[in-house]
Protein backbone atom coordinates (compact mmCIF):
# COMPACT_ATOMS: atom_id res chain seq x y z
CA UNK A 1 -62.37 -20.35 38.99
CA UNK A 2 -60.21 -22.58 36.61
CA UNK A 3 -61.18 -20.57 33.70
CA UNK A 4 -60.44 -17.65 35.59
CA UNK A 5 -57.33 -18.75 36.02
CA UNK A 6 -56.36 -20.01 33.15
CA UNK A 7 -57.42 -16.69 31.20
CA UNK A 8 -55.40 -14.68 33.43
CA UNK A 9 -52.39 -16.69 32.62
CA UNK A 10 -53.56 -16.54 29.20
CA UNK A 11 -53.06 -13.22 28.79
CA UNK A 12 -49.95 -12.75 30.96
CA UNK A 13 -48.00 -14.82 28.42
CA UNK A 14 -49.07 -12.92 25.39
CA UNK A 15 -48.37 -9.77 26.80
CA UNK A 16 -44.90 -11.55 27.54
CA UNK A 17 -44.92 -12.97 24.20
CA UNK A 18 -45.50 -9.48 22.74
CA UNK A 19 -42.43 -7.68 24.61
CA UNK A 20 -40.26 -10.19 23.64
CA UNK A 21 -41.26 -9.35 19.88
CA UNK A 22 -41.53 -6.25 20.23
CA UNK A 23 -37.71 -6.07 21.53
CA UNK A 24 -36.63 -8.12 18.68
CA UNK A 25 -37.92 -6.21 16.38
CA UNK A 26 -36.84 -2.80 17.16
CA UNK A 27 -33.23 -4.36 17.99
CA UNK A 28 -32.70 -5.41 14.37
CA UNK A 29 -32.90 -1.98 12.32
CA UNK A 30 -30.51 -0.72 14.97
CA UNK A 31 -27.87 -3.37 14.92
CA UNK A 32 -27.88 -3.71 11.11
CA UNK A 33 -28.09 0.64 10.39
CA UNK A 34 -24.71 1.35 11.87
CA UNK A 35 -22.87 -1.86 10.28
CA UNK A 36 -24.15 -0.95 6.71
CA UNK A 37 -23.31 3.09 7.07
CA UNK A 38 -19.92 2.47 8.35
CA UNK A 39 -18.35 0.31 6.07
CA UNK A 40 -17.16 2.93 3.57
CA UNK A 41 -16.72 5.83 6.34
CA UNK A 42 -14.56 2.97 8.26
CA UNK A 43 -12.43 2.42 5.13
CA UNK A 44 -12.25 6.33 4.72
CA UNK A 45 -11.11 6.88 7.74
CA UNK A 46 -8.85 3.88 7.67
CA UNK A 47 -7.04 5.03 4.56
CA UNK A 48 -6.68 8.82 6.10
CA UNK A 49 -5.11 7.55 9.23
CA UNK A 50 -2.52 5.81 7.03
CA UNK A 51 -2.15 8.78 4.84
CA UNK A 52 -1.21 10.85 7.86
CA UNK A 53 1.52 8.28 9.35
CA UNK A 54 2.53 8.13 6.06
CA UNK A 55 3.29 12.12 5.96
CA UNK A 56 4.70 11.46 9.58
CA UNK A 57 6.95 9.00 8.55
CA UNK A 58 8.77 11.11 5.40
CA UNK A 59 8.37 14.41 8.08
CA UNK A 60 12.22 15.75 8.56
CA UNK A 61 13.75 14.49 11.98
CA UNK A 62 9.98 12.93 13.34
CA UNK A 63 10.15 9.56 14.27
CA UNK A 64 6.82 7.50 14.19
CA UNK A 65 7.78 4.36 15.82
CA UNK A 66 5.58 5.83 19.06
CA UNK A 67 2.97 7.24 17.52
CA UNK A 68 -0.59 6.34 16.95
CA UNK A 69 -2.79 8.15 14.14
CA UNK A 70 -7.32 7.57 14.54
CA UNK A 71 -8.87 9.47 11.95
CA UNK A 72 -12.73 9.60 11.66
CA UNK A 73 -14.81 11.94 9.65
CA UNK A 74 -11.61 13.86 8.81
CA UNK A 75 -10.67 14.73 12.37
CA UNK A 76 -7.66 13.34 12.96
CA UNK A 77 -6.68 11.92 16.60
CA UNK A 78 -2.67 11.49 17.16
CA UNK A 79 -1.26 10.02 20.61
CA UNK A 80 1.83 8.43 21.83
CA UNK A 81 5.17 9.83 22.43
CA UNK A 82 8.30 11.35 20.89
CA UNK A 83 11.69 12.51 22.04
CA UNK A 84 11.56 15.93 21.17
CA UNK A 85 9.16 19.16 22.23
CA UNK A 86 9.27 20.35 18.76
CA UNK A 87 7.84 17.20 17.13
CA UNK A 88 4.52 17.73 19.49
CA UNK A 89 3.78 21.19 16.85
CA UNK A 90 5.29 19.78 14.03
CA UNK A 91 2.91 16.90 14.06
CA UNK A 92 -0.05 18.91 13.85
CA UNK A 93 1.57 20.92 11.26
CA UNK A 94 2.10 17.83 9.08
CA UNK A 95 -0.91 16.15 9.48
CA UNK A 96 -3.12 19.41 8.62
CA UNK A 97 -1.50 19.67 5.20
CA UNK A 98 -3.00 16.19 4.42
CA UNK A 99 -5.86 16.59 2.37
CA UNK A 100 -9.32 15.49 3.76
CA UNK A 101 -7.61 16.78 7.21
CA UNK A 102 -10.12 18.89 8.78
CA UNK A 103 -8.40 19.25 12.45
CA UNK A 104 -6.01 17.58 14.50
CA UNK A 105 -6.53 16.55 18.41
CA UNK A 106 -2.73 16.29 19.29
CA UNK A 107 -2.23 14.36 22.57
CA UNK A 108 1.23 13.16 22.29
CA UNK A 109 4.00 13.58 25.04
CA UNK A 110 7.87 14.00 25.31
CA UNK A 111 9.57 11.24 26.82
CA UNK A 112 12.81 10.87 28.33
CA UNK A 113 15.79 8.56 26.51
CA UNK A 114 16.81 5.61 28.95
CA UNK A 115 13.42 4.60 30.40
């Protein structure tokens, strides 16, 4: 009965043992793929976000204190505010003629002076 025992526990904490490898293993190709392909696409994308502010910035009239540029694989992701209606269009306009631009996702808002 003993043995019995003991063999059944036996092979309850290999097939514990196992799982617990088995997890660890598959876990470390996936946390190290993503961290070694995004490094230069991060940068990339980086570097296009502040190419697009940039553009923003020298833009006639457009003020770019309140708004926020994301860029990743060329689509380019601007939010925040600005005082004036017409800024909303000409922000897409400007950041489409930056090159590596592919579309724009414009979610920025008019706000109201005095709040």
């Amino acid at each position: 009965m003993k043995a019995f025992h003991f063999g059944s526990l036996l092979v309850v904490a290999a097939c514990a043992t196992s799982n617990v490898f088995a997890q660890a293993s598959n876990a470390m190709p996936m946390a190290s793929s993503p961290a070694g392909g995004s490094g230069k696409g991060a940068t990339s994308d980086k570097q296009l976000a502040r190419d697009v502010r940039k553009a923003l910035s020298k833009a006639p009239h457009f003020n770019v204190s309140n708004v926020f540029v994301k860029a990743r694989g060329g689509v380019v992701t601007l939010s925040g505010s600005v005082s004036d209606g017409a800024q909303i269009q000409q922000a897409t306009e400007v950041a489409m003629g930056v090159p590596g631009v592919t579309s724009v996702n414009n979610h920025l808002t008019m706000y109201t002076k005095g709040y």
